[in-house]
PDB file of N, CA and C in Angstrom:
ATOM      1  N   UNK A   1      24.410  14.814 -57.303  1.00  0.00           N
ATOM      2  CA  UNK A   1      25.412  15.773 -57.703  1.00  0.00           C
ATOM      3  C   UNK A   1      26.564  15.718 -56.708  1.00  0.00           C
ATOM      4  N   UNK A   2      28.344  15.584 -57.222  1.00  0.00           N
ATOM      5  CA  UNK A   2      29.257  16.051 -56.723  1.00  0.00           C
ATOM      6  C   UNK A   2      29.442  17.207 -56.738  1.00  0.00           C
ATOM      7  N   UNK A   3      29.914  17.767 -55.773  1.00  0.00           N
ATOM      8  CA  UNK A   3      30.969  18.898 -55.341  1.00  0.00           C
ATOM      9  C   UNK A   3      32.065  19.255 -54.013  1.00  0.00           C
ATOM     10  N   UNK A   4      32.223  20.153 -54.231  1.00  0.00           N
ATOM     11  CA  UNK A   4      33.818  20.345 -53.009  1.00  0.00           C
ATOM     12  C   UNK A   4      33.658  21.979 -52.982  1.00  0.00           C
ATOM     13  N   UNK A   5      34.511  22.319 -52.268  1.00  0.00           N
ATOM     14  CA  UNK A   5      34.922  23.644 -52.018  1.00  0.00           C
ATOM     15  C   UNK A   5      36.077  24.346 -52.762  1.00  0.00           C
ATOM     16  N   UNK A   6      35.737  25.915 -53.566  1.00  0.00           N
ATOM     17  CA  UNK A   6      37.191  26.093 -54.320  1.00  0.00           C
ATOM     18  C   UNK A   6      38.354  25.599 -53.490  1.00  0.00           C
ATOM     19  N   UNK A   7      39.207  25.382 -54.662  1.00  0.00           N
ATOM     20  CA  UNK A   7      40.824  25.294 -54.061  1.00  0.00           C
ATOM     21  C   UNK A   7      41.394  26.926 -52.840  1.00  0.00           C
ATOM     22  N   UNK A   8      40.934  27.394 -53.292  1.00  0.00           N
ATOM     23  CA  UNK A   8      41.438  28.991 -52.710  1.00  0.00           C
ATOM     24  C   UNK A   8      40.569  28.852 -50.948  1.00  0.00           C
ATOM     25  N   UNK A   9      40.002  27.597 -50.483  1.00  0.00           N
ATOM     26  CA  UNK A   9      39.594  27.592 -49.352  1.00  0.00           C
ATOM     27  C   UNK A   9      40.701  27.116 -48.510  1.00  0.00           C
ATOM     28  N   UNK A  10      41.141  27.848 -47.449  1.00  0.00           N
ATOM     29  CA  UNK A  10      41.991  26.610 -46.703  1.00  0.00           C
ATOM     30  C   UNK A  10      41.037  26.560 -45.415  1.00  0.00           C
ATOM     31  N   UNK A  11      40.389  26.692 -45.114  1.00  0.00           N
ATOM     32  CA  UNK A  11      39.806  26.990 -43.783  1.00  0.00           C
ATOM     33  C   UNK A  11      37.755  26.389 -44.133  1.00  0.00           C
ATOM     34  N   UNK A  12      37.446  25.834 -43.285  1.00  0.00           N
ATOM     35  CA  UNK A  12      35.668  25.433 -43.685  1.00  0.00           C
ATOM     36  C   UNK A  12      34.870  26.737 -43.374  1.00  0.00           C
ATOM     37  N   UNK A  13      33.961  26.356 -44.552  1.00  0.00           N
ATOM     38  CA  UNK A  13      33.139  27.650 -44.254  1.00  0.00           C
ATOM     39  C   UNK A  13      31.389  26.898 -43.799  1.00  0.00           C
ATOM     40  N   UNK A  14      30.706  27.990 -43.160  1.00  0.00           N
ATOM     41  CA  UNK A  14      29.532  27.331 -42.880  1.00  0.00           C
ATOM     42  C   UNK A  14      28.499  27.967 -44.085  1.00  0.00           C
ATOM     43  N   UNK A  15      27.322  27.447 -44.156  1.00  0.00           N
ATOM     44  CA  UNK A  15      26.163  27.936 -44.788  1.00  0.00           C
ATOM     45  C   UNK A  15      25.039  27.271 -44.392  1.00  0.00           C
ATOM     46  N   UNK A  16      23.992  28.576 -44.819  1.00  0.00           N
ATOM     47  CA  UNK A  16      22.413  28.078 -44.207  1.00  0.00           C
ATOM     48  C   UNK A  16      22.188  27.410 -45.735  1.00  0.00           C
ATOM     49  N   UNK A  17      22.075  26.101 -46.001  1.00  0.00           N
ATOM     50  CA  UNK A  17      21.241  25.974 -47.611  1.00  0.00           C
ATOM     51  C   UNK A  17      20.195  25.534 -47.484  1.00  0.00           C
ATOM     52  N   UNK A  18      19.367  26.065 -48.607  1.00  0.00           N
ATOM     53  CA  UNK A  18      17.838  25.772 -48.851  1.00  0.00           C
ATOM     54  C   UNK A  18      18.231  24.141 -49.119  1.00  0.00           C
ATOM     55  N   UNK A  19      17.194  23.500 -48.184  1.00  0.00           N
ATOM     56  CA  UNK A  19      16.560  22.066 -48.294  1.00  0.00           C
ATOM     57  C   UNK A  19      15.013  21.913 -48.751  1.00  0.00           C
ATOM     58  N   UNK A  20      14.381  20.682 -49.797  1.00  0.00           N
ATOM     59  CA  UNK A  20      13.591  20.347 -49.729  1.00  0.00           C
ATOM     60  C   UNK A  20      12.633  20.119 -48.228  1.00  0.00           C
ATOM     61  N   UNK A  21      11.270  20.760 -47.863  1.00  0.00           N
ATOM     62  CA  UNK A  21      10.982  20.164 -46.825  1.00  0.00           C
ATOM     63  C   UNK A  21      10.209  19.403 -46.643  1.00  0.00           C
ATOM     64  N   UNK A  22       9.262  18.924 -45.606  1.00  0.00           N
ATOM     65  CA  UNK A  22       8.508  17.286 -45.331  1.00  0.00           C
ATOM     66  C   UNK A  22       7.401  17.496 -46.501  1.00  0.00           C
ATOM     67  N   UNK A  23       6.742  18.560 -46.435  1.00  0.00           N
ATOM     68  CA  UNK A  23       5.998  18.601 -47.489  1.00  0.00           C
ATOM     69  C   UNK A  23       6.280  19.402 -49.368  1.00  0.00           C
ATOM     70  N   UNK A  24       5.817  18.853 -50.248  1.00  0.00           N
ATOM     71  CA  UNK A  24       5.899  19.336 -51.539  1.00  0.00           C
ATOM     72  C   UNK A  24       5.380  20.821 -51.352  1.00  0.00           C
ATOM     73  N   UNK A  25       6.609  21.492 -52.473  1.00  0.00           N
ATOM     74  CA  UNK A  25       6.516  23.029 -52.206  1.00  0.00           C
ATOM     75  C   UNK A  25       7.077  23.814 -51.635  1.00  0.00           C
ATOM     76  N   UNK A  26       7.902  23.239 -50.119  1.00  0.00           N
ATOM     77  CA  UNK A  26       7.962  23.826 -48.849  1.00  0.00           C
ATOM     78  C   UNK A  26       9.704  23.809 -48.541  1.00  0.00           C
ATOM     79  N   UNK A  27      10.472  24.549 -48.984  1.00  0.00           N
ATOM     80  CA  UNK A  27      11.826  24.823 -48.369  1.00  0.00           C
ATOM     81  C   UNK A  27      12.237  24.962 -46.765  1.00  0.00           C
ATOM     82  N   UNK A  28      13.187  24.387 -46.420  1.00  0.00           N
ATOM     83  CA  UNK A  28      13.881  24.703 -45.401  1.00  0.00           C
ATOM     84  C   UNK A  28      15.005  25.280 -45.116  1.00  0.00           C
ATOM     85  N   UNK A  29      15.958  25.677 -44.365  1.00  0.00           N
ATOM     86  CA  UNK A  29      16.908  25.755 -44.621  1.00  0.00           C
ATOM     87  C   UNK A  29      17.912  24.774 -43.108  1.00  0.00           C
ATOM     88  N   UNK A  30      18.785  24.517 -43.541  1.00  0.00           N
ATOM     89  CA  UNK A  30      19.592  23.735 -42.537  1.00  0.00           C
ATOM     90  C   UNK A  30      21.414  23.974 -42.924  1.00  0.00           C
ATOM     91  N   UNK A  31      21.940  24.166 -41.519  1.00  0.00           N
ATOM     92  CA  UNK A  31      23.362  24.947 -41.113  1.00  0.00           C
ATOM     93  C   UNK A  31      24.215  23.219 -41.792  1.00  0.00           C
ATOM     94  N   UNK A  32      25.124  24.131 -42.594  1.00  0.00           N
ATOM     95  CA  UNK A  32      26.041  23.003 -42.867  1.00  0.00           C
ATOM     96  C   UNK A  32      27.294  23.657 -42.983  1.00  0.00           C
ATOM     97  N   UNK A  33      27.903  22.352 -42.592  1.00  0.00           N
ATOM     98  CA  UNK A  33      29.569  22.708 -42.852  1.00  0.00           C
ATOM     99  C   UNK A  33      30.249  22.268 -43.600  1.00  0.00           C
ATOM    100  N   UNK A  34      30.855  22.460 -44.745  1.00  0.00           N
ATOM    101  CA  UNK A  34      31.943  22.295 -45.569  1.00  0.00           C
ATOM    102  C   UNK A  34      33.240  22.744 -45.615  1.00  0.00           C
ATOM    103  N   UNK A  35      33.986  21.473 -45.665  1.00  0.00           N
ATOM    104  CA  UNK A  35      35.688  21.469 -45.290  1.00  0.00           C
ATOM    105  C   UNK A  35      36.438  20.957 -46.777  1.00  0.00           C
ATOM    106  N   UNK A  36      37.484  21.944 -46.971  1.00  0.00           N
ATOM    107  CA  UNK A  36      38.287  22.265 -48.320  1.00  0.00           C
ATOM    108  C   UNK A  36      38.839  20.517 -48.610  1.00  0.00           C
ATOM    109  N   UNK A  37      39.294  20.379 -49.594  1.00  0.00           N
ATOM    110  CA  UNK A  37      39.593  19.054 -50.022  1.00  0.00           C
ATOM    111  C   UNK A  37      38.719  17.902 -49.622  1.00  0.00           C
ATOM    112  N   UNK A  38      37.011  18.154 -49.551  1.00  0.00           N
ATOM    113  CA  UNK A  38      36.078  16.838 -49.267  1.00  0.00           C
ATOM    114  C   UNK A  38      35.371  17.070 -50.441  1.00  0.00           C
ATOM    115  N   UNK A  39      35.246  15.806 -50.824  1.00  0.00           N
ATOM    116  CA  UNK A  39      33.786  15.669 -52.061  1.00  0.00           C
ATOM    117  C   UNK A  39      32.613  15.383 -51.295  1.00  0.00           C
ATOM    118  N   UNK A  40      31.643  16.019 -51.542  1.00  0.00           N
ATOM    119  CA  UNK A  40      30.274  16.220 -51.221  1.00  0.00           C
ATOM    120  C   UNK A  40      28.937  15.607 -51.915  1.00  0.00           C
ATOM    121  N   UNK A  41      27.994  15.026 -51.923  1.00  0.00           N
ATOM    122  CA  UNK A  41      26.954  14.133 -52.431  1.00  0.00           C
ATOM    123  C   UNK A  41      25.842  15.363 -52.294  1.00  0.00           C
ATOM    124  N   UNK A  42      25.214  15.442 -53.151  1.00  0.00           N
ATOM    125  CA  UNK A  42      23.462  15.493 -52.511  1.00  0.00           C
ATOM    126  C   UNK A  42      22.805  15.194 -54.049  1.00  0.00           C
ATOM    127  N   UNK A  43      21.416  14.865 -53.265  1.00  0.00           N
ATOM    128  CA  UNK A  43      19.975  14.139 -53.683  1.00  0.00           C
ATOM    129  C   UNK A  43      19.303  15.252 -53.784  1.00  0.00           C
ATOM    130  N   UNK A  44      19.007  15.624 -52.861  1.00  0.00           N
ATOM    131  CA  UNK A  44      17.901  16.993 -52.587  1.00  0.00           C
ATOM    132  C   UNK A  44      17.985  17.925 -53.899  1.00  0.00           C
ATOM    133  N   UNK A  45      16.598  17.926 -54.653  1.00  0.00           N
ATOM    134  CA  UNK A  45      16.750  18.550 -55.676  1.00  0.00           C
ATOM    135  C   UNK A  45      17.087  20.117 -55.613  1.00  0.00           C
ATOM    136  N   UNK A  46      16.397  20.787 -54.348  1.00  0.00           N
ATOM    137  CA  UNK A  46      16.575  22.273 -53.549  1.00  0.00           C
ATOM    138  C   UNK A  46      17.747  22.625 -53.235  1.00  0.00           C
ATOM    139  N   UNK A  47      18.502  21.895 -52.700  1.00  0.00           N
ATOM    140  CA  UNK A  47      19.924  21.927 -52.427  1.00  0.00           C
ATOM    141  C   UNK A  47      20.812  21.524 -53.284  1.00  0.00           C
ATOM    142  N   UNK A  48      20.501  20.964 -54.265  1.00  0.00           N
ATOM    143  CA  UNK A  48      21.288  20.754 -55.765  1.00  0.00           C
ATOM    144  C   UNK A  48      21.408  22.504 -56.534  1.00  0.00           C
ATOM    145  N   UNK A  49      19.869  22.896 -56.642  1.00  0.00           N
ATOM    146  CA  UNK A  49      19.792  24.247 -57.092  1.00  0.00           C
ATOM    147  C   UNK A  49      20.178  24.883 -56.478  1.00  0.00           C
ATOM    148  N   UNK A  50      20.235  25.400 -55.128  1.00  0.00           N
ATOM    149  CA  UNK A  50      21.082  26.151 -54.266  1.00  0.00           C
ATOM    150  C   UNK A  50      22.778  25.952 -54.210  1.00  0.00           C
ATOM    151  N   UNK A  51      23.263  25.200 -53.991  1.00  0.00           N
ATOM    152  CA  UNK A  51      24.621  25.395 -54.375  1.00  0.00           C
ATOM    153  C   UNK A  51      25.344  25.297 -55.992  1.00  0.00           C
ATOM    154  N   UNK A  52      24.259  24.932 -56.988  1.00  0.00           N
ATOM    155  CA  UNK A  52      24.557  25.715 -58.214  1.00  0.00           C
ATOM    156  C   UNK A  52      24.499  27.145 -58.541  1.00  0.00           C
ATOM    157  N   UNK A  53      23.580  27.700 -57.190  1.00  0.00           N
ATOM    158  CA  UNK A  53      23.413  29.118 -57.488  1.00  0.00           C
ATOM    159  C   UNK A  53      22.237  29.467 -58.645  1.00  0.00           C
ATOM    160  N   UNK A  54      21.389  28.486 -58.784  1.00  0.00           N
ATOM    161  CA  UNK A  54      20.060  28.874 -59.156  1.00  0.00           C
ATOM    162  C   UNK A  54      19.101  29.304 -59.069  1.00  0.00           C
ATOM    163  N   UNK A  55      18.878  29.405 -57.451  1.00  0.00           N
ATOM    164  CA  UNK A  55      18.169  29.839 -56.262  1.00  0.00           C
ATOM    165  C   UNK A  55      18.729  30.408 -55.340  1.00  0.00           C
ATOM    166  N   UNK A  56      18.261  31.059 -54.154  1.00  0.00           N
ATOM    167  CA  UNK A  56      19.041  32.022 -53.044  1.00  0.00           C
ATOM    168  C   UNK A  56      20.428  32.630 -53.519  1.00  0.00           C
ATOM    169  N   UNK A  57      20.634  32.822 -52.716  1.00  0.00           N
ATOM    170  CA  UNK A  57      22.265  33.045 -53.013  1.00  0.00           C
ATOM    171  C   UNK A  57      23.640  32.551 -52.138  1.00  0.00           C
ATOM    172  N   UNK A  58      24.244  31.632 -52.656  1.00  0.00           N
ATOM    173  CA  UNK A  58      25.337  30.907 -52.357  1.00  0.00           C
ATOM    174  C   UNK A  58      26.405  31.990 -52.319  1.00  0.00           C
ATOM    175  N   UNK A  59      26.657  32.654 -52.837  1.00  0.00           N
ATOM    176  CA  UNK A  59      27.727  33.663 -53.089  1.00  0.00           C
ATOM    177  C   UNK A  59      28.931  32.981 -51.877  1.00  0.00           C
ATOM    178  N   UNK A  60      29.879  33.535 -51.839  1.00  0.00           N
ATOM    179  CA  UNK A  60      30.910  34.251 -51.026  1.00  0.00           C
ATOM    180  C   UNK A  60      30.925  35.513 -51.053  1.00  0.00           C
ATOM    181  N   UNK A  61      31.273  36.312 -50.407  1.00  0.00           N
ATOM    182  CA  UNK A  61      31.477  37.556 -50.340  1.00  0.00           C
ATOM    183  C   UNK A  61      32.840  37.982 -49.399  1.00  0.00           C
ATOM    184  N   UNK A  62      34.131  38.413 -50.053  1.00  0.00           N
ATOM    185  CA  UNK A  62      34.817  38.664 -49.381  1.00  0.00           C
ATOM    186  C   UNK A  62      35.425  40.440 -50.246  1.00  0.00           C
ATOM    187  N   UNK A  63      36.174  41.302 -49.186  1.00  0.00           N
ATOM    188  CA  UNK A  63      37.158  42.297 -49.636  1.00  0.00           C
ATOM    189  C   UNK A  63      37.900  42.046 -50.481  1.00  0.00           C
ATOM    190  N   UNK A  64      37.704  42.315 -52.082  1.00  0.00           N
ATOM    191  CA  UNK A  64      38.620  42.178 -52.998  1.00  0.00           C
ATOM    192  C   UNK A  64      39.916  42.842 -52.805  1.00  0.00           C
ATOM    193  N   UNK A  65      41.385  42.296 -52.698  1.00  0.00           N
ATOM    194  CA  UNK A  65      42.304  42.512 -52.592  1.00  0.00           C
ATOM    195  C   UNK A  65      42.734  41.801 -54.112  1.00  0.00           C
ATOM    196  N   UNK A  66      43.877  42.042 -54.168  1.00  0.00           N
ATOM    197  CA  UNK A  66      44.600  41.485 -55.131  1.00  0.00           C
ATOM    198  C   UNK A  66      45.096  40.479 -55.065  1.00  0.00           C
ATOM    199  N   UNK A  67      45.659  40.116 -53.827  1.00  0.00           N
ATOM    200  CA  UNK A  67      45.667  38.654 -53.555  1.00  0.00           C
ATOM    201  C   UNK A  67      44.421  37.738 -54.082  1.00  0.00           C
ATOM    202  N   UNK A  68      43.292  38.104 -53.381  1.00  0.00           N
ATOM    203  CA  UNK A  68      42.267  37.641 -53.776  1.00  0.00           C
ATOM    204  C   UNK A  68      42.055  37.979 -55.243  1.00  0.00           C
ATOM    205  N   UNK A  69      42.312  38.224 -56.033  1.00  0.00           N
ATOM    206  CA  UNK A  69      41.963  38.559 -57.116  1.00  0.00           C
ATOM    207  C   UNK A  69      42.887  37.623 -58.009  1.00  0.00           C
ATOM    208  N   UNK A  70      43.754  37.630 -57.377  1.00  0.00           N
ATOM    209  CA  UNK A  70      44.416  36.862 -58.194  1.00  0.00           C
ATOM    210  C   UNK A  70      44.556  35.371 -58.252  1.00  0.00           C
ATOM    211  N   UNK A  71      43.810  34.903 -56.770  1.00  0.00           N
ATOM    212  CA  UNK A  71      43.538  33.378 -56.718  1.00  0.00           C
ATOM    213  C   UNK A  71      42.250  32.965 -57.434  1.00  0.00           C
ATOM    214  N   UNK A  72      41.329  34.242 -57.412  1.00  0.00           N
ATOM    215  CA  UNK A  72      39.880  33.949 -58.208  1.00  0.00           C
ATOM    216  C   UNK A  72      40.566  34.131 -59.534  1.00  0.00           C
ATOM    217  N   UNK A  73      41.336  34.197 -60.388  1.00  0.00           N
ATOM    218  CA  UNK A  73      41.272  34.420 -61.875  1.00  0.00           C
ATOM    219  C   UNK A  73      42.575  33.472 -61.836  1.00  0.00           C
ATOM    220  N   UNK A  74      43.860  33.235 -61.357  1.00  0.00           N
ATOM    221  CA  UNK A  74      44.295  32.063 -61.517  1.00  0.00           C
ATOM    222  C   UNK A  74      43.334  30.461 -61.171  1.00  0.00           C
ATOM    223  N   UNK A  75      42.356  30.290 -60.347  1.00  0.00           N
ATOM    224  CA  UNK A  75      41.949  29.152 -60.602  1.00  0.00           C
ATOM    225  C   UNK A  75      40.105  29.355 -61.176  1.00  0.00           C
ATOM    226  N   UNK A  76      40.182  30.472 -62.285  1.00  0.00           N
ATOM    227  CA  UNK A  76      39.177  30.635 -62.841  1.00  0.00           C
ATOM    228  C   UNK A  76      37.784  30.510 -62.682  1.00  0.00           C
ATOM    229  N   UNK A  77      37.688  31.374 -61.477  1.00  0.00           N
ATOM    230  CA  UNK A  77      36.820  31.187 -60.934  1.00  0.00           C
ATOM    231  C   UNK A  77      36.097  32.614 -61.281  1.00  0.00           C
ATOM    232  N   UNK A  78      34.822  32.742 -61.651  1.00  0.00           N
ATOM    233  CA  UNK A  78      34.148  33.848 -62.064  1.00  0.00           C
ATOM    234  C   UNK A  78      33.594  34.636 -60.541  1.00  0.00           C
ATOM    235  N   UNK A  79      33.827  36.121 -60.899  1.00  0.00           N
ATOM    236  CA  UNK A  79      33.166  36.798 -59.755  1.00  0.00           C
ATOM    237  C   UNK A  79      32.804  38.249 -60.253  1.00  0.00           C
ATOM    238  N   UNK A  80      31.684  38.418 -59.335  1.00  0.00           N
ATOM    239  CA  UNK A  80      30.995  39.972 -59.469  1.00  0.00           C
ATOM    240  C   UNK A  80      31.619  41.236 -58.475  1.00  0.00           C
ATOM    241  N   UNK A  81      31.881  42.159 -59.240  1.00  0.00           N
ATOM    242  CA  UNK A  81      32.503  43.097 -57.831  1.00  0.00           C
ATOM    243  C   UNK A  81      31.763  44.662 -57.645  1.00  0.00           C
ATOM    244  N   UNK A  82      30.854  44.704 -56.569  1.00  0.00           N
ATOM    245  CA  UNK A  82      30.340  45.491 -55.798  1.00  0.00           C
ATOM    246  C   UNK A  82      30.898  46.325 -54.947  1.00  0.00           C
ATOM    247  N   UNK A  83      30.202  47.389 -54.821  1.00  0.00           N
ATOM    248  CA  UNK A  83      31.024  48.561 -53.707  1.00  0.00           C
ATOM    249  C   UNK A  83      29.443  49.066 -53.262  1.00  0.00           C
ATOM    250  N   UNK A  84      29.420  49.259 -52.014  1.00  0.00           N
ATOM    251  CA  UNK A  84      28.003  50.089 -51.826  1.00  0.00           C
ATOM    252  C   UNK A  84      28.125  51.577 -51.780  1.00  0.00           C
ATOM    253  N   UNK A  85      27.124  51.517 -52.534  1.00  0.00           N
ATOM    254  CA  UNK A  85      27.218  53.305 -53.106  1.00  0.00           C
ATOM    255  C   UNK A  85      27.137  54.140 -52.002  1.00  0.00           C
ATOM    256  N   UNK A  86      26.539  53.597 -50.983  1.00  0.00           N
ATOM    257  CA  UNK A  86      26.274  55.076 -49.965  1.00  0.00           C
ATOM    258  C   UNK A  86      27.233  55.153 -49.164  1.00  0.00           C
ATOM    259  N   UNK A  87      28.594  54.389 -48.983  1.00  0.00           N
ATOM    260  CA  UNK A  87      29.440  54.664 -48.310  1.00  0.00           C
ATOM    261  C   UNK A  87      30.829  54.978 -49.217  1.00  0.00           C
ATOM    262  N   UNK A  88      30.929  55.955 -48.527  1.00  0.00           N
ATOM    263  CA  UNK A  88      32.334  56.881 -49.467  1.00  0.00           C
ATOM    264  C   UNK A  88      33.437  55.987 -49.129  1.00  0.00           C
ATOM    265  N   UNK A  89      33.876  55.077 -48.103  1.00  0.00           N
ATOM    266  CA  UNK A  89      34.876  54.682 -47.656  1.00  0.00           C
ATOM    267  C   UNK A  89      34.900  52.926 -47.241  1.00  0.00           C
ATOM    268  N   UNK A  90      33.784  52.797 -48.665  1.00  0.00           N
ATOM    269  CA  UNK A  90      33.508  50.931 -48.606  1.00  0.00           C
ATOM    270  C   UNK A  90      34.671  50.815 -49.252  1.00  0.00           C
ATOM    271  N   UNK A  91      35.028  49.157 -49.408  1.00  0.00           N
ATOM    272  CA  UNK A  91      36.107  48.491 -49.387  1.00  0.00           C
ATOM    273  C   UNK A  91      35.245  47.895 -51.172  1.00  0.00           C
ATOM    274  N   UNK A  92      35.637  47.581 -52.410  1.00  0.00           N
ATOM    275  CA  UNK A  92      35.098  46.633 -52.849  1.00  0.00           C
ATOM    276  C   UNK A  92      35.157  45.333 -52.920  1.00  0.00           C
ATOM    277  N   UNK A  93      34.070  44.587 -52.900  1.00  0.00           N
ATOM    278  CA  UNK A  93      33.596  43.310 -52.513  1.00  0.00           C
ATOM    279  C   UNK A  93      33.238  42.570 -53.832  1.00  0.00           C
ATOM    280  N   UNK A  94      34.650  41.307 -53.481  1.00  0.00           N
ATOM    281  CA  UNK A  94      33.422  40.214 -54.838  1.00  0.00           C
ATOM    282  C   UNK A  94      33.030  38.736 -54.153  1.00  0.00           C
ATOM    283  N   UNK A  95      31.914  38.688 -54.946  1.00  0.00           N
ATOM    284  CA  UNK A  95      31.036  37.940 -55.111  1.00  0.00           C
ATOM    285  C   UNK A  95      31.230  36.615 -56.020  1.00  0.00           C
ATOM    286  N   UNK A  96      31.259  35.558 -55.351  1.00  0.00           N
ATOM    287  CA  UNK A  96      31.812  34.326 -56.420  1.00  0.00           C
ATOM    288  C   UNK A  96      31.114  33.125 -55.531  1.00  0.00           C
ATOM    289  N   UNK A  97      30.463  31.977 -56.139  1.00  0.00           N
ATOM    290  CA  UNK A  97      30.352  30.649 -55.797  1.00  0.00           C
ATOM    291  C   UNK A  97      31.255  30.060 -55.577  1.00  0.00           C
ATOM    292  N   UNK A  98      31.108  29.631 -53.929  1.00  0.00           N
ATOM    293  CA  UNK A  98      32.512  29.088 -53.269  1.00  0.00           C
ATOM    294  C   UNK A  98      32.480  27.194 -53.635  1.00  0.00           C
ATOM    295  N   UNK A  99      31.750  26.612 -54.482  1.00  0.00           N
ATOM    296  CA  UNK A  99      31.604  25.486 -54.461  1.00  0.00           C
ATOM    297  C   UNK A  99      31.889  25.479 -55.962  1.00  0.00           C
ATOM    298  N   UNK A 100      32.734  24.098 -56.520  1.00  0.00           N
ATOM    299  CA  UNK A 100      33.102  23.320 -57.919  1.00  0.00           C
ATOM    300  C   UNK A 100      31.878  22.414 -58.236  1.00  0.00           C
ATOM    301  N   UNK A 101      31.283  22.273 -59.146  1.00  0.00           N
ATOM    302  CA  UNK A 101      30.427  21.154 -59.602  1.00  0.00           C
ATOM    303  C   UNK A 101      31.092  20.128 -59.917  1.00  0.00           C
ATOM    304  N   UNK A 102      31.407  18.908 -59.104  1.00  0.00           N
ATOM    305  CA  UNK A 102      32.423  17.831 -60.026  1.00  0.00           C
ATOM    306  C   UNK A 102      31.592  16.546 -61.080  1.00  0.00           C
ATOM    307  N   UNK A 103      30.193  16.560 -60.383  1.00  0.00           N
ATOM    308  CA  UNK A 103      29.450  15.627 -61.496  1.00  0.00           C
ATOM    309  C   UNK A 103      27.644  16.424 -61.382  1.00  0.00           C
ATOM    310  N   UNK A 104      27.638  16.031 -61.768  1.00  0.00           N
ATOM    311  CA  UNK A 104      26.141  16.826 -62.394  1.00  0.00           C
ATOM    312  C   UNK A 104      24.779  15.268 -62.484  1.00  0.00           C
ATOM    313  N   UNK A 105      24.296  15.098 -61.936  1.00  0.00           N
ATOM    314  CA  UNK A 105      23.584  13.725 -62.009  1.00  0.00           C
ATOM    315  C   UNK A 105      22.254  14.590 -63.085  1.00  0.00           C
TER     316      UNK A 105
END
């Protein structure tokens, strides 16, 4: 599987993603870095499902502003928007997969 980072990244972001581990069954996770305008490879069937967002959660999570709002729906990018209930003076937050699928093996 290809992928990259949305366009709306200018800056690399890190993530822990679930990896296949030495033995069948057994997840890992390992720190990676991804930088905006690179195409990306993986094999790993665990880490294929994880940055499709099939498993764990890939999310982004940033303060919905309107700015932001408006780069997630100009480059059509789907997102969930949360507020936590027990605080009177949360900010709301969306939720969107920061990675493009460019080929699908």
């Amino acid at each position: 599987m290809k992928f990259k980072l949305n366009d709306i990244f200018v800056g690399a972001i890190d993530r822990i993603v679930m990896c296949s581990g030495d033995k069948p069954g057994i997840e890992t996770n390992k720190r990676m870095t991804f930088l905006p305008n690179t195409i990306y490879s993986l094999t790993d069937p665990v880490a294929v499902q994880y940055i499709k967002g099939e498993i764990g959660d890939v999310r982004e999570k940033m303060v919905l502003t309107a700015d932001l709002k408006a780069q997630l729906e100009s480059a059509g990018i789907e997102y969930e928007v949360k507020k936590c209930g027990t605080c009177t003076s949360a900010k709301p937050k969306a939720f969107f997969n920061p990675f493009v699928i460019l080929e699908d093996d």
